[in-house]
Protein backbone atom coordinates (compact mmCIF):
# COMPACT_ATOMS: atom_id res chain seq x y z
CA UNK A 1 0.00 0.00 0.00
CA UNK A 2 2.61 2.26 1.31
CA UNK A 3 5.28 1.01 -0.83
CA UNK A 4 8.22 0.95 1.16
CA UNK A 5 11.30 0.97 -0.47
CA UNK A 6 14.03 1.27 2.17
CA UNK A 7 15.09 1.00 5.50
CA UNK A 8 14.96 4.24 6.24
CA UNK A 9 11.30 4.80 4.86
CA UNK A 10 10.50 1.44 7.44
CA UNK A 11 11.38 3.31 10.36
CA UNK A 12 9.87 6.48 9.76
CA UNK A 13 6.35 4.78 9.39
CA UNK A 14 7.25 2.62 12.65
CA UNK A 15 8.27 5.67 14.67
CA UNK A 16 5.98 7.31 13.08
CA UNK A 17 2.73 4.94 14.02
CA UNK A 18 4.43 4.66 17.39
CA UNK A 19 4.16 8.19 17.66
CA UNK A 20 0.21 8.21 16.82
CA UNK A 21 -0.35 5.26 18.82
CA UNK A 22 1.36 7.09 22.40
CA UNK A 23 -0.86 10.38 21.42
CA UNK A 24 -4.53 8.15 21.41
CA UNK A 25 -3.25 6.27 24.28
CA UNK A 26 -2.72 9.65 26.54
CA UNK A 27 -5.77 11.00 25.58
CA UNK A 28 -7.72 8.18 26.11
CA UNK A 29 -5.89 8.25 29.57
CA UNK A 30 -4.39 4.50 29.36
CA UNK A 31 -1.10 5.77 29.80
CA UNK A 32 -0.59 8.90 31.96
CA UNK A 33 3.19 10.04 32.85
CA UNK A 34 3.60 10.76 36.21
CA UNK A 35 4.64 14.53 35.75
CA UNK A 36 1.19 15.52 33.82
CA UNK A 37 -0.89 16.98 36.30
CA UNK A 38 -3.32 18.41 34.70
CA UNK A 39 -6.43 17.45 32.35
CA UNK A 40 -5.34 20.64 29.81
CA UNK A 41 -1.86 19.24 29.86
CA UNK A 42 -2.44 15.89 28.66
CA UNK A 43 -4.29 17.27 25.78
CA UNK A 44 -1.51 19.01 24.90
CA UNK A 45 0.40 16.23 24.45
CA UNK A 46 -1.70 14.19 23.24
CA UNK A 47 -2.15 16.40 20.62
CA UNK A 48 1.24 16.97 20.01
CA UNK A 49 2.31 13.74 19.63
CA UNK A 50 -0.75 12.77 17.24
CA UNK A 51 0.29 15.55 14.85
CA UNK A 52 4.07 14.95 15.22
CA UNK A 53 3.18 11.38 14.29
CA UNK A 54 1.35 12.38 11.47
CA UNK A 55 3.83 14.71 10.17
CA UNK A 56 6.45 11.95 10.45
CA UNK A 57 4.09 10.04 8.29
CA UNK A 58 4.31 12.26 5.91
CA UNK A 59 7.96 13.15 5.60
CA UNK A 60 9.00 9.36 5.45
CA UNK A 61 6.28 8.81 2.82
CA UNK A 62 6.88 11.31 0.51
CA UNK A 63 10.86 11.57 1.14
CA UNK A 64 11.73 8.67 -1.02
CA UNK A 65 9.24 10.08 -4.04
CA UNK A 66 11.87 13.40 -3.52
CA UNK A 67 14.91 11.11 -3.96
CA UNK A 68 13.79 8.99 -7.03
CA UNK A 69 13.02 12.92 -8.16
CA UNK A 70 16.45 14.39 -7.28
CA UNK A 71 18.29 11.15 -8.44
CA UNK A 72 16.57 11.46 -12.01
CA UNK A 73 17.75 15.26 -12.17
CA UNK A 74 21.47 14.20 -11.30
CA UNK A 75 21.70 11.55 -13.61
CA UNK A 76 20.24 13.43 -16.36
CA UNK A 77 22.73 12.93 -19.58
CA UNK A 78 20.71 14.21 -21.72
CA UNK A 79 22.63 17.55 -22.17
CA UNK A 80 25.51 15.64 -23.29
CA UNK A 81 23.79 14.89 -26.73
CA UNK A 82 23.20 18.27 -27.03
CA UNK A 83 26.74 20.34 -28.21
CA UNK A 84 26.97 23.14 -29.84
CA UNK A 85 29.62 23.82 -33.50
CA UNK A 86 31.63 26.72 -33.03
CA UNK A 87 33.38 27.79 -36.57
């Protein structure tokens, strides 16, 4: 689905989903640190880590599409073909 195509990409979505998964689980008050004392704080980082997650997501899944994108533009020989006569 995902297409994952390296090892980096892998652990990006892991860390990623772990990310995500820690968020739910502090707003859903299953896990609950010792040092968050209040309700407003948990949200916080609940929230925090939800969005971090997804914007880890994101990078690793569209970092490797950048690559293949920036690999494509340095291997590019097609100027080579392309020389000018001077007289």
């Amino acid at each position: 689905m995902f297409g994952i195509t390296s090892f980096r990409q892998l652990i990006g979505f892991i860390v990623a989903s772990l990310m995500v998964v820690s968020g739910v689980l502090i707003l859903t008050e299953t896990i609950m640190p010792e040092f968050i004392a209040t309700d407003r704080l948990r949200y916080i980082f609940g929230v925090v880590l939800i969005l971090f997650g997804v914007f880890r997501f994101l990078s690793a899944y569209f970092s490797e599409k950048r690559s293949k994108e920036l690999r494509s533009i340095i291997e590019d020989d097609s100027w080579k073909s392309s020389s000018t006569t001077s007289e």
